[in-house]
Protein backbone atom coordinates (compact mmCIF):
# COMPACT_ATOMS: atom_id res chain seq x y z
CA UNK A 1 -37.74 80.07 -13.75
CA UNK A 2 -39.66 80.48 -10.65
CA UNK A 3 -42.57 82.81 -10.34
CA UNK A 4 -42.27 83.50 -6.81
CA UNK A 5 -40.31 82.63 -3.82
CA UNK A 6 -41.28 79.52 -2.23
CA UNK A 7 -43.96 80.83 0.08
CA UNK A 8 -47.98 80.33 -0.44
CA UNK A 9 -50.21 82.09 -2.59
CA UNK A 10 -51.63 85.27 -1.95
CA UNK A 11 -50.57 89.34 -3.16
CA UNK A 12 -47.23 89.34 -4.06
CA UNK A 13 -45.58 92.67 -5.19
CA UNK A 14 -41.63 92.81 -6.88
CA UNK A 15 -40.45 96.15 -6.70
CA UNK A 16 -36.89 97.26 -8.28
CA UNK A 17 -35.08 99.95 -9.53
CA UNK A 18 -32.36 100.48 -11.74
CA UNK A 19 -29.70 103.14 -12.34
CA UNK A 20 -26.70 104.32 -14.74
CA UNK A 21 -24.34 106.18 -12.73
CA UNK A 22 -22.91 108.02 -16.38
CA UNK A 23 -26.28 109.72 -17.17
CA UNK A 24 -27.71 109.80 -13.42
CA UNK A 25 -30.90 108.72 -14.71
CA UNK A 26 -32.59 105.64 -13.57
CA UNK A 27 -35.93 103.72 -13.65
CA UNK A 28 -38.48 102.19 -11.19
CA UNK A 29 -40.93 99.38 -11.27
CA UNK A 30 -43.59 97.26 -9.25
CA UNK A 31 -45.37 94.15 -10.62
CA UNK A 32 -48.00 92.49 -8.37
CA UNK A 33 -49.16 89.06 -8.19
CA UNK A 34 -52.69 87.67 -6.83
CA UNK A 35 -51.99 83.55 -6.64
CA UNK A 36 -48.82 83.89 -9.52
CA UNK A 37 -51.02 85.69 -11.69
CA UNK A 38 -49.79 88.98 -12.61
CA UNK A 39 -52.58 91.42 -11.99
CA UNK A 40 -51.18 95.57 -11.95
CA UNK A 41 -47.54 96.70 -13.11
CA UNK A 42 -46.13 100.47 -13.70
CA UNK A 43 -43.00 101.76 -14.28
CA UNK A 44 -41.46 105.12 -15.24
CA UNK A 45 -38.11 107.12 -15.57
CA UNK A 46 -36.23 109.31 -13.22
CA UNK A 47 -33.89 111.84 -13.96
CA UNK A 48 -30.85 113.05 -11.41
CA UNK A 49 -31.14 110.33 -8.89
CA UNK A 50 -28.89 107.82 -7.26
CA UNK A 51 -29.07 103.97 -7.02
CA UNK A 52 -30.80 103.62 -3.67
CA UNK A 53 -33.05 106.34 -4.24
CA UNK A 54 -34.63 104.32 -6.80
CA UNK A 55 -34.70 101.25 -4.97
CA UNK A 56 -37.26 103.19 -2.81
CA UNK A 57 -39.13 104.91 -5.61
CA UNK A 58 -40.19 101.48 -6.73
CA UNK A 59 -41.13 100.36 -3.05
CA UNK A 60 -42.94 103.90 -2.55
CA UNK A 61 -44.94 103.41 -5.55
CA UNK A 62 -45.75 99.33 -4.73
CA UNK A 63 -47.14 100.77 -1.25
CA UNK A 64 -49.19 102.99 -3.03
CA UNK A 65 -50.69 100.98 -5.47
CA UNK A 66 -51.72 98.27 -2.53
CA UNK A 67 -53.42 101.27 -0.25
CA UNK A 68 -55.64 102.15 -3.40
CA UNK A 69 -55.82 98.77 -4.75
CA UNK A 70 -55.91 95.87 -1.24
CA UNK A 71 -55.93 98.01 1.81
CA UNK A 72 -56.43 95.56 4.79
CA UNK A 73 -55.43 92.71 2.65
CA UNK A 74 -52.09 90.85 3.47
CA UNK A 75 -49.24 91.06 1.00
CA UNK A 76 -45.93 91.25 0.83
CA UNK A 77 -43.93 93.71 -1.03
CA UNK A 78 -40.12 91.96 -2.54
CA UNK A 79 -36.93 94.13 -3.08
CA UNK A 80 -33.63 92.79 -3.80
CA UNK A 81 -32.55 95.70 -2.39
CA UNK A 82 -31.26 95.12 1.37
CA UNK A 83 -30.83 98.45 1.57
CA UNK A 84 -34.34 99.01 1.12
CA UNK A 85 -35.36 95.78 3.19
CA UNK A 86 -33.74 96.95 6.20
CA UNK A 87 -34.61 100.75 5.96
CA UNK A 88 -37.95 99.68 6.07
CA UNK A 89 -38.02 96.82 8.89
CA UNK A 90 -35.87 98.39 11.09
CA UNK A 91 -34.00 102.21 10.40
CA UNK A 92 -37.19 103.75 9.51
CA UNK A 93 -38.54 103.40 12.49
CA UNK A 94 -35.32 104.55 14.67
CA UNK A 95 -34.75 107.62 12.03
CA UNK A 96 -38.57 108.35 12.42
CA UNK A 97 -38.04 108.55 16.40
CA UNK A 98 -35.37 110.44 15.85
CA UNK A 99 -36.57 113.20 13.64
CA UNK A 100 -35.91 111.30 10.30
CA UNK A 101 -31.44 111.39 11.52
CA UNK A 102 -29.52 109.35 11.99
CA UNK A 103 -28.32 109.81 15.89
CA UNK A 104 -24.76 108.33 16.97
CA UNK A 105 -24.20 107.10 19.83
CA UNK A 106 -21.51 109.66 20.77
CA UNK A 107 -23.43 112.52 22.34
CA UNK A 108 -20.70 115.16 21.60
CA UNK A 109 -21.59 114.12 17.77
CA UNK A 110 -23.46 115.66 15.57
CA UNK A 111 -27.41 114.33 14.28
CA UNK A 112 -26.52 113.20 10.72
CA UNK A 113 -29.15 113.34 8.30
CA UNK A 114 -30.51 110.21 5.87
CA UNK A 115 -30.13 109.91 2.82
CA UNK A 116 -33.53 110.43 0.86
CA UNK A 117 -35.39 111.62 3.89
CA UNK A 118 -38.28 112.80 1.71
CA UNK A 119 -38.83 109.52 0.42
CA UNK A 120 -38.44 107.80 3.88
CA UNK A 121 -41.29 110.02 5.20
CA UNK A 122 -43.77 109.07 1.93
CA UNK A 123 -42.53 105.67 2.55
CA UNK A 124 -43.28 105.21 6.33
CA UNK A 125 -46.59 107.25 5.84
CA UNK A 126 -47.87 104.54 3.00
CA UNK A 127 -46.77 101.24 5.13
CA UNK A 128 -47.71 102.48 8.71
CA UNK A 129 -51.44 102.36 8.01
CA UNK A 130 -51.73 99.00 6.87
CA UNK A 131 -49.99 96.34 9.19
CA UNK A 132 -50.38 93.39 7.03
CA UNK A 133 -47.68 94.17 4.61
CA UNK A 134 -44.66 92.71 5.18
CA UNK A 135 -41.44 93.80 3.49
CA UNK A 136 -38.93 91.10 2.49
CA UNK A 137 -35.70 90.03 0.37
CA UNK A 138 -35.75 87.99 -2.76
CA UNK A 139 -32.16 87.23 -4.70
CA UNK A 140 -31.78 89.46 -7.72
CA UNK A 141 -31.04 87.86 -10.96
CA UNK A 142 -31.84 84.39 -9.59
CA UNK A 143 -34.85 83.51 -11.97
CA UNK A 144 -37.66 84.92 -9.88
CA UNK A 145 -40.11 86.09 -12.50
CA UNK A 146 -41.58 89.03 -10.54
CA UNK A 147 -38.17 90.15 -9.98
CA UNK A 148 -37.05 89.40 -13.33
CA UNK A 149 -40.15 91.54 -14.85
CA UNK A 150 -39.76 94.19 -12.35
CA UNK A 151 -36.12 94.43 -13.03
CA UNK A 152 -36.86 94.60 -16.71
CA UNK A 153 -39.70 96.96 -16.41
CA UNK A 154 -37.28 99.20 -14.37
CA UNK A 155 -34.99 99.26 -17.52
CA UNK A 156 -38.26 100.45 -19.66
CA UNK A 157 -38.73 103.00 -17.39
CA UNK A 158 -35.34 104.40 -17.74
CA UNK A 159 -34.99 103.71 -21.80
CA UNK A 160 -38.42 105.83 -21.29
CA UNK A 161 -36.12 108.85 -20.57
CA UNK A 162 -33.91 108.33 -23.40
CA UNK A 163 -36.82 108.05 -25.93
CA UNK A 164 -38.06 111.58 -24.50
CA UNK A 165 -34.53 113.17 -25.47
CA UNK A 166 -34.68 111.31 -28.82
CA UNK A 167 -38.27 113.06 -29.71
């Protein structure tokens, strides 16, 4: 198993999230790296939700955690999520100009609205102060170990839900 992508050392964070579409309930997770060494993780459980919206839970809360933690630092924040990847490279931008909607190209068409706008907005206002994160796409389930422990932390954050209704 590979610790990280092939790509130098430096702050690494994995972020993932996972869902089960029966219950609606899902879980979140970062895990960062300084030089493959793991040095901060969290992880926690969210109820009503929807695949995607976790996928940017996790990347919400890795953003966080590197403006409190290496503001002004370089890093790079993973997500198996392309989703995610692109939202953040490229839509978020575009939706932002556009009053967080989606505009079509028809102008006889109505504005549609994004999906998770609220978490868009959190999103765009933790990356657009620090220019040195870059967002990118690792492989899911291809034995990267900071996905890999994301992914499973994700799981412990939505087992975390269960145990609550078990108690």
């Amino acid at each position: 198993m590979r610790l990280l992508p092939d790509t130098p050392n430096g702050l690494h964070v994995f972020a993932d999230g996972c869902y089960e579409p029966n219950s609606r309930q899902g879980g979140w997770a970062f895990v960062a790296y300084r030089d493959a060494v793991e040095i901060a993780a969290d992880f926690g459980g969210v109820l009503d939700s929807a695949n995607n919206a976790l996928e940017l839970v996790a990347l919400l809360k890795a953003a966080t955690w590197l403006n409190a933690n290496a503001l002004g630092e370089p890093a790079i924040i993973w997500s198996d999520s392309l989703y995610t990847v692109r939202g953040c490279n490229s839509w978020r931008h575009i939706w932002k100009t556009n009053g967080w909607k989606k505009i079509v190209a028809n102008a006889n068409a109505r504005s549609r609205t994004i999906a998770s706008p609220e978490l868009w907005k959190a999103i765009d206002f933790e990356l657009s102060p620090n220019p040195l994160v870059t967002i990118a796409w690792c492989k899911g389930h291809s034995g990267i170990e900071g996905n890999e422990r994301a992914d499973e932390l994700a799981g412990s954050g939505c087992l975390s839900l269960r145990a609550g209704e078990l108690a």
